[in-house]
Each structure stands twice: as structure tokens, then as C-alpha cells.
Protein backbone atom coordinates (compact mmCIF):
# COMPACT_ATOMS: atom_id res chain seq x y z
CA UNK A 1 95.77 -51.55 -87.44
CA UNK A 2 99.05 -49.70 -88.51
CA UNK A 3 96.99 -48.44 -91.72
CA UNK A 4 94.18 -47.26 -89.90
CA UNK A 5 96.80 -45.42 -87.16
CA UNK A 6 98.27 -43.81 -90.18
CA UNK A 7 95.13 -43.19 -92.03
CA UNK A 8 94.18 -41.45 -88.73
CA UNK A 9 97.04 -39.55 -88.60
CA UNK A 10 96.35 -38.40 -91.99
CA UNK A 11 92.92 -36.73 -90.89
CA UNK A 12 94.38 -35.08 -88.02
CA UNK A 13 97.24 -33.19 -90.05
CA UNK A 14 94.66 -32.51 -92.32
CA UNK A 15 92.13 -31.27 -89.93
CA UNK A 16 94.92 -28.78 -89.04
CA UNK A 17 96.03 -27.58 -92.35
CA UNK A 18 92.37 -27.02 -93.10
CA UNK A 19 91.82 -24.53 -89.65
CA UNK A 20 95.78 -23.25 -90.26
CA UNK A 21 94.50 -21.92 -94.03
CA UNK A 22 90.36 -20.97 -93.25
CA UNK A 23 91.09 -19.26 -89.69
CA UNK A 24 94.11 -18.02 -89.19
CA UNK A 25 94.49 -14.93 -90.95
CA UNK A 26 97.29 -15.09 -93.44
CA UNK A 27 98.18 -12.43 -95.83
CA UNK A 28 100.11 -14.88 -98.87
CA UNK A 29 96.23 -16.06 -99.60
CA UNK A 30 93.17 -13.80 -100.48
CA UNK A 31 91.43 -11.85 -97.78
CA UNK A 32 88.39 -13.14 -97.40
CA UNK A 33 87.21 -10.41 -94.16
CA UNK A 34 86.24 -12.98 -91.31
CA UNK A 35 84.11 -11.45 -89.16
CA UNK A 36 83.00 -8.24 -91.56
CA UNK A 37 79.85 -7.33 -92.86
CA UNK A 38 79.35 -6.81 -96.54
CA UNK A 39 77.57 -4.29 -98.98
CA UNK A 40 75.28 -1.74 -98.98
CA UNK A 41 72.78 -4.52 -96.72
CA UNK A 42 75.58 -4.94 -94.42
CA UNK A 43 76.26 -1.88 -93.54
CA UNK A 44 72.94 -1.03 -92.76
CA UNK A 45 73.34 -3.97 -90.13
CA UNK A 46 76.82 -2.72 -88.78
CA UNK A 47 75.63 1.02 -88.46
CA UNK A 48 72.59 0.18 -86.85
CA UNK A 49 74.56 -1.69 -84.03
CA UNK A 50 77.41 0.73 -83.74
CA UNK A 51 74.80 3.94 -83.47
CA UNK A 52 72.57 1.66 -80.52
CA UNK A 53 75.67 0.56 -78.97
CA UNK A 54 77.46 3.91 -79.30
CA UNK A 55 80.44 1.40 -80.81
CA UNK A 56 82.86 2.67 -83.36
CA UNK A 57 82.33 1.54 -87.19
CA UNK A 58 85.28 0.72 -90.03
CA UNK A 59 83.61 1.63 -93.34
CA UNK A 60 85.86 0.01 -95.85
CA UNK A 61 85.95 0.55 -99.98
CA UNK A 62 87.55 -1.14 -101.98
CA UNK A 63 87.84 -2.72 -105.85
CA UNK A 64 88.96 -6.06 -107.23
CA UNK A 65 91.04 -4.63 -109.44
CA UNK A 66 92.78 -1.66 -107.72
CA UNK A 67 96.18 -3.13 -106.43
CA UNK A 68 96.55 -0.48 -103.49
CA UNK A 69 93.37 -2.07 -102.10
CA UNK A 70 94.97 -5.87 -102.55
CA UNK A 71 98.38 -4.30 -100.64
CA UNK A 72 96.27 -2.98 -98.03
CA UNK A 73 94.02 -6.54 -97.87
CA UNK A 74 97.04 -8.52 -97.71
CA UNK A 75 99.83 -6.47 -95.86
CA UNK A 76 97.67 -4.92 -93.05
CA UNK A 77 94.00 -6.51 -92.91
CA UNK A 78 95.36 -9.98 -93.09
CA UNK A 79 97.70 -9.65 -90.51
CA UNK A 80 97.18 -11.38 -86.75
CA UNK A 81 97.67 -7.60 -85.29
CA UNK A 82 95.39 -6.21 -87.55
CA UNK A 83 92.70 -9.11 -86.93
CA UNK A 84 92.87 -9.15 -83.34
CA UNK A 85 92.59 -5.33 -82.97
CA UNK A 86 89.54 -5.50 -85.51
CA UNK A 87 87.82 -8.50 -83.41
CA UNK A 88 84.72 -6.31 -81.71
CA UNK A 89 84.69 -3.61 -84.01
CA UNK A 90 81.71 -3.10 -86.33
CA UNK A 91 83.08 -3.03 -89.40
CA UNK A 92 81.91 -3.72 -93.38
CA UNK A 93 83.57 -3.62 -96.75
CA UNK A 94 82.23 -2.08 -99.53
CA UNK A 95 83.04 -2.71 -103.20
CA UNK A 96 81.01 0.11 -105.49
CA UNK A 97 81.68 -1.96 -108.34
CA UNK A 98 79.06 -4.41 -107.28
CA UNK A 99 76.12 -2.79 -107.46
CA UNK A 100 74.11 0.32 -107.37
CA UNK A 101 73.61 0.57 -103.68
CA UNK A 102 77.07 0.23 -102.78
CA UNK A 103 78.17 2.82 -105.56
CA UNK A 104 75.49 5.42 -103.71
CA UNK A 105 77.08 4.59 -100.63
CA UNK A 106 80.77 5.38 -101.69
CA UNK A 107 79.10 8.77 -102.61
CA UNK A 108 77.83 9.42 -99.56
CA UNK A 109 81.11 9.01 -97.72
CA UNK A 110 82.54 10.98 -100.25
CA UNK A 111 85.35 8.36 -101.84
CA UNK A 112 87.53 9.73 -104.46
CA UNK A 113 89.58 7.24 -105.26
CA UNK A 114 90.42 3.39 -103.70
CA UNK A 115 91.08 1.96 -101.14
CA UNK A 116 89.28 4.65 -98.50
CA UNK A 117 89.08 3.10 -95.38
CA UNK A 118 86.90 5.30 -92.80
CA UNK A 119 86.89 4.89 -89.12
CA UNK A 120 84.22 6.93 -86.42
CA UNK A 121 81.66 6.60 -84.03
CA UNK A 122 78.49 7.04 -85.77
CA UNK A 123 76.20 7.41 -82.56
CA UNK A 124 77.89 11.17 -81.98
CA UNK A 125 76.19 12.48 -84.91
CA UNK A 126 79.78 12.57 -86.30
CA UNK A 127 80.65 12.45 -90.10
CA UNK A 128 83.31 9.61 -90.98
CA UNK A 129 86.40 12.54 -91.89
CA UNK A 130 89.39 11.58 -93.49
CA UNK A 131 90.26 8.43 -95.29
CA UNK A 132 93.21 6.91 -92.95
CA UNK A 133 95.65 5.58 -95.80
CA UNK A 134 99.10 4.02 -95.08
CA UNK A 135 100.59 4.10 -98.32
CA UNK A 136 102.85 7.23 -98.15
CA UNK A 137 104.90 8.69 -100.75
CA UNK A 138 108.26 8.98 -98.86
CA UNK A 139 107.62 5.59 -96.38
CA UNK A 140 104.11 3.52 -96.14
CA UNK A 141 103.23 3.19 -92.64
CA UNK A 142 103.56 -0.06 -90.69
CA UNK A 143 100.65 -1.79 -89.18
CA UNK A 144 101.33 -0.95 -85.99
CA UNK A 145 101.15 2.49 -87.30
CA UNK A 146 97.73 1.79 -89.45
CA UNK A 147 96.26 0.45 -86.38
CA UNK A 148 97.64 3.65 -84.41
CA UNK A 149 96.06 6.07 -86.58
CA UNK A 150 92.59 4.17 -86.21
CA UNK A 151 92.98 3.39 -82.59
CA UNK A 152 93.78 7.50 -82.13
CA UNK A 153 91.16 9.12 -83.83
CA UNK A 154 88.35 6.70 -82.19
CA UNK A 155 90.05 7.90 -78.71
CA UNK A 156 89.76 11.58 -79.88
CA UNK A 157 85.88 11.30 -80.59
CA UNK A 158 85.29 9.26 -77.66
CA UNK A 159 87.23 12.28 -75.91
CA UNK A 160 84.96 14.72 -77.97
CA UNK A 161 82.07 13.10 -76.38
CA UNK A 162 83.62 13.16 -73.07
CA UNK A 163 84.59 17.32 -73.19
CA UNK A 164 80.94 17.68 -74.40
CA UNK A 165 79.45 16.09 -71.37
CA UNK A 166 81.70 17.90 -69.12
CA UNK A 167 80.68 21.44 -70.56
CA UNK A 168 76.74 20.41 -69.87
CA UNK A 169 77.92 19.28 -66.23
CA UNK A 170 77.19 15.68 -67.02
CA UNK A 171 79.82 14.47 -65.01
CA UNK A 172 79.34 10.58 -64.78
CA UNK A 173 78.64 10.54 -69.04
CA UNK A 174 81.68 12.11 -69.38
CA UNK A 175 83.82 9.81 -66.80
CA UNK A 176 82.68 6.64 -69.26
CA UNK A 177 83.46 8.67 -72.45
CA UNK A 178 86.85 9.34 -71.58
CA UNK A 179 86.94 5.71 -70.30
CA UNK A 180 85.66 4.22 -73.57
CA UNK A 181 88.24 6.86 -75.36
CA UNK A 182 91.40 5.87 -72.97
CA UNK A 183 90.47 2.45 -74.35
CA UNK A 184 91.28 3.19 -77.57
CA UNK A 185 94.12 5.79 -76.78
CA UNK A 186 95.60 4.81 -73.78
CA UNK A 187 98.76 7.49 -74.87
CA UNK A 188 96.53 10.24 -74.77
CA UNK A 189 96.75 12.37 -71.72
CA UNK A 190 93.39 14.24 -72.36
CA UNK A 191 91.30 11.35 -71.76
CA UNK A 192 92.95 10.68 -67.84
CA UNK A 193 92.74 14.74 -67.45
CA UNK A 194 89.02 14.78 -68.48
CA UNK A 195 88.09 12.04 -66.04
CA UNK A 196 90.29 13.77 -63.71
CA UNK A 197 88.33 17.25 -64.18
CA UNK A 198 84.75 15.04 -64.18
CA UNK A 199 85.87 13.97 -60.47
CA UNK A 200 86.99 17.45 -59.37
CA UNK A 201 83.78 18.62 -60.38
CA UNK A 202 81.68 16.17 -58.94
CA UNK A 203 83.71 16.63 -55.76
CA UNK A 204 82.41 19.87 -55.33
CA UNK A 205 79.33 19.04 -56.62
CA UNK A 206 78.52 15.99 -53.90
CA UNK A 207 80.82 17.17 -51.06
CA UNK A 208 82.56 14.34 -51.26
CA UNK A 209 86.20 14.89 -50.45
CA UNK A 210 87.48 11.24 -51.37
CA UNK A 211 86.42 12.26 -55.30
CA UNK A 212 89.50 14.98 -54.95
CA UNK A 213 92.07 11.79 -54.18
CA UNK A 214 90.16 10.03 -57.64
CA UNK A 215 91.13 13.27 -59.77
CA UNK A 216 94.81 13.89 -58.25
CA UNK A 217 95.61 10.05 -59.36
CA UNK A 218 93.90 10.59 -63.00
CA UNK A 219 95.24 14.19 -63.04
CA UNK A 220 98.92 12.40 -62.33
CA UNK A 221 98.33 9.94 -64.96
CA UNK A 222 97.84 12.65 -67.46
CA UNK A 223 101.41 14.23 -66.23
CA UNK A 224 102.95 11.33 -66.51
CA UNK A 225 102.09 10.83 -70.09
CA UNK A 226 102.81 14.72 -70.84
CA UNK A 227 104.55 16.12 -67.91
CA UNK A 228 103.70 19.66 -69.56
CA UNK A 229 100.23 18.78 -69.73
CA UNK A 230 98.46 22.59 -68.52
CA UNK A 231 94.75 21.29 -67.79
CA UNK A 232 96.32 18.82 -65.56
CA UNK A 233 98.81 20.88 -63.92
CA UNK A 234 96.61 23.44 -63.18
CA UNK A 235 93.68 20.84 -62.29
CA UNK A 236 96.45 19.22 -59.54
CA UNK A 237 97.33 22.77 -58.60
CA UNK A 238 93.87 23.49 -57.30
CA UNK A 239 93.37 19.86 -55.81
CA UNK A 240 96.38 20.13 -53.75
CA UNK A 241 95.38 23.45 -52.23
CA UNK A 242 92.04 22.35 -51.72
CA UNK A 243 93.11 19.11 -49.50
CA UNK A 244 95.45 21.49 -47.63
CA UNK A 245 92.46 23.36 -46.63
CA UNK A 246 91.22 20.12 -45.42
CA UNK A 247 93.61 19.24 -43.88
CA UNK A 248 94.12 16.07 -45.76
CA UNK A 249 97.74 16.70 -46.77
């Protein structure tokens, strides 16, 4: 009995280990990209989904052989921050070294040199822009400051998207852009201004004077983030006056 207790005990810790080393990201081993499509096949699957579900996409290249591509596997993909931020994301790697398709692709996207790791919402019609690369000259960025970088410029096109909808009077499209780009960039006044303007708009629009409280809070949100913020101060200008008039003030 006492050897099969122990021998029990011996599967258990072992159990653990196993889970501890295949699923918890851990940058001393090799990255092995859990949860990422892979090659020119994969991406065709990840692009597909991000352009029907108007998600973003991570477009990753990368070598064997190139150590700035093993730093950035094993210092910032690896990581738990990295991994949880990822989890949801479409996303593929890429190695042009493996085959014909995949070298065509890294021409497409326009690599010059590895790693390039590209980050955009392909549904907009938008090209994937710069290559966001951490490793800096004077000071390589941090991961929280990787995962900045990617988190603003998805917020920016989702905001894009947003500011386009609002110039075609689209209100409601352009309330969930902003949304989907406050999401992302929760710092970002321009997102809680836009959804602010959307419900000014639509205020006027529908008659509908409880919209004008809806834009004074996202308006305020925006000031609070940038207290010089001019859309919104000029936004909550002409909301305040126009609830005077109403006498809801």
C-alpha cells in the first residue's frame, strides 16, 4: 500500500511538471507559439477570420537562425503578459526560410530584415505599416511597452474606422468602432470623444435629449484622460448650452 501511495504520488508530481513545461508559457525553453497559426496555409486561415470578423491580425516573421527573432521569442512572446494579451488575437508566424509560399508572403508585407512583427485590422482595407520592433539602440523596450505599441496602433485603426463612420453620419457603426478601439486603447481620449460626438449627433438626429447626458459623460471621460482635449471641450461646450436651453441644467 505505502508503494502504491508513493508510486501515486509520483504520477501526480509528474502530471504537473508535464502541464508546468507544455502550457505554461515559459521563456528559458523554446517557443513553441500555442495558440498561433503557421505558414503561408495558416495565414490564409487567420486572415480569412480576422477580415469576416473585422478582428485584428499579428503577422509574425521570423528565422531559426536570426538571434533577434530568438530574443524576441523568448523575452516577450513567451512571457505570461505577452500570452494572455495574445489569447483572442488572430495571429500566425511565418518563417520564409521554409518554403516558397512563405518567402512570397514576406514580400508582400514588405520584410527587410528579421524579426518583423506586423499588427492591423485587415477588414479596413488597411495595409499592415510599420514593423513594431522593441529592440532599440539606446534601451529595448519592455513588454509592457511591446504590448503597448501593439495594443495602440490596433486602437488607432479601430478609431480610424470609427472617424470614418462618423463623417458618413453612421452614427451607431461608429459608437462600436470606437468601442472595439477603447478596447484596445483604453488611454486614448479620441476613442471616448468620438463616441461622445456619435451621441451628440444622434441626439439631434432622433430628438432624443437623454443621448446629450450619454455624450457629456463620454465627452468627460475624454477630459479626464487629456484635460486639454479641444474636440471634447468644445463638444461639452455645446452640450452644456444646449441642456440649458432645455432646461435640464
Amino acid at each position: 500500500m505505502r508503494y502504491a501511495s508513493a508510486l501515486g504520488k509520483n504520477i501526480t508530481i509528474g502530471l504537473v511538471l508535464w502541464v508546468a513545461v507544455w502550457l505554461i508559457p515559459n521563456k528559458s525553453l523554446a517557443y513553441y507559439f500555442p495558440g498561433w497559426s503557421h505558414g503561408a496555409s495558416g495565414h490564409y486561415i487567420a486572415l480569412r477570420e480576422a477580415i469576416d470578423e473585422e478582428k485584428p491580425l499579428i503577422v509574425y516573421f521570423h528565422t531559426d537562425t536570426c538571434k533577434w527573432s530568438k530574443s524576441l521569442n523568448s523575452d516577450y512572446l513567451a512571457t505570461s503578459k505577452a500570452y494572455q494579451f495574445l489569447n483572442g488575437i488572430s495571429r500566425v508566424e511565418i518563417n520564409p526560410e521554409k518554403g516558397a509560399n512563405e518567402k512570397s508572403l514576406s514580400k508582400k508585407y514588405g520584410v527587410k530584415g528579421f524579426p518583423s512583427f506586423f499588427a492591423y485590422v485587415p477588414a479596413f482595407g488597411s495595409d499592415a505599416g510599420i514593423n513594431i520592433y522593441p529592440f532599440r539602440k539606446d534601451k529595448n523596450w519592455s513588454v509592457d511597452e511591446f504590448i503597448d505599441a501593439i495594443s495602440k496602433k490596433l486602437g488607432n485603426q479601430y478609431n480610424r474606422k470609427g472617424h470614418s463612420c462618423l463623417t458618413k453620419k453612421k452614427y451607431h457603426e461608429a459608437i462600436r468602432y470606437f468601442e472595439m478601439g477603447i478596447d484596445y486603447s483604453p488611454e486614448d481620449p479620441y476613442g471616448y470623444y468620438g463616441i461622445g460626438n456619435a451621441y451628440h449627433n444622434l441626439a439631434h438626429k432622433e430628438k432624443e435629449t437623454a443621448l446629450l447626458k450619454e455624450a457629456e459623460g463620454y465627452y468627460s471621460k475624454a477630459l479626464a484622460i487629456d484635460p486639454n482635449h479641444e474636440g471634447s471641450k468644445e463638444g461639452l461646450e455645446k452640450l452644456q448650452k444646449a441642456l440649458e436651453k432645455l432646461g435640464k441644467r
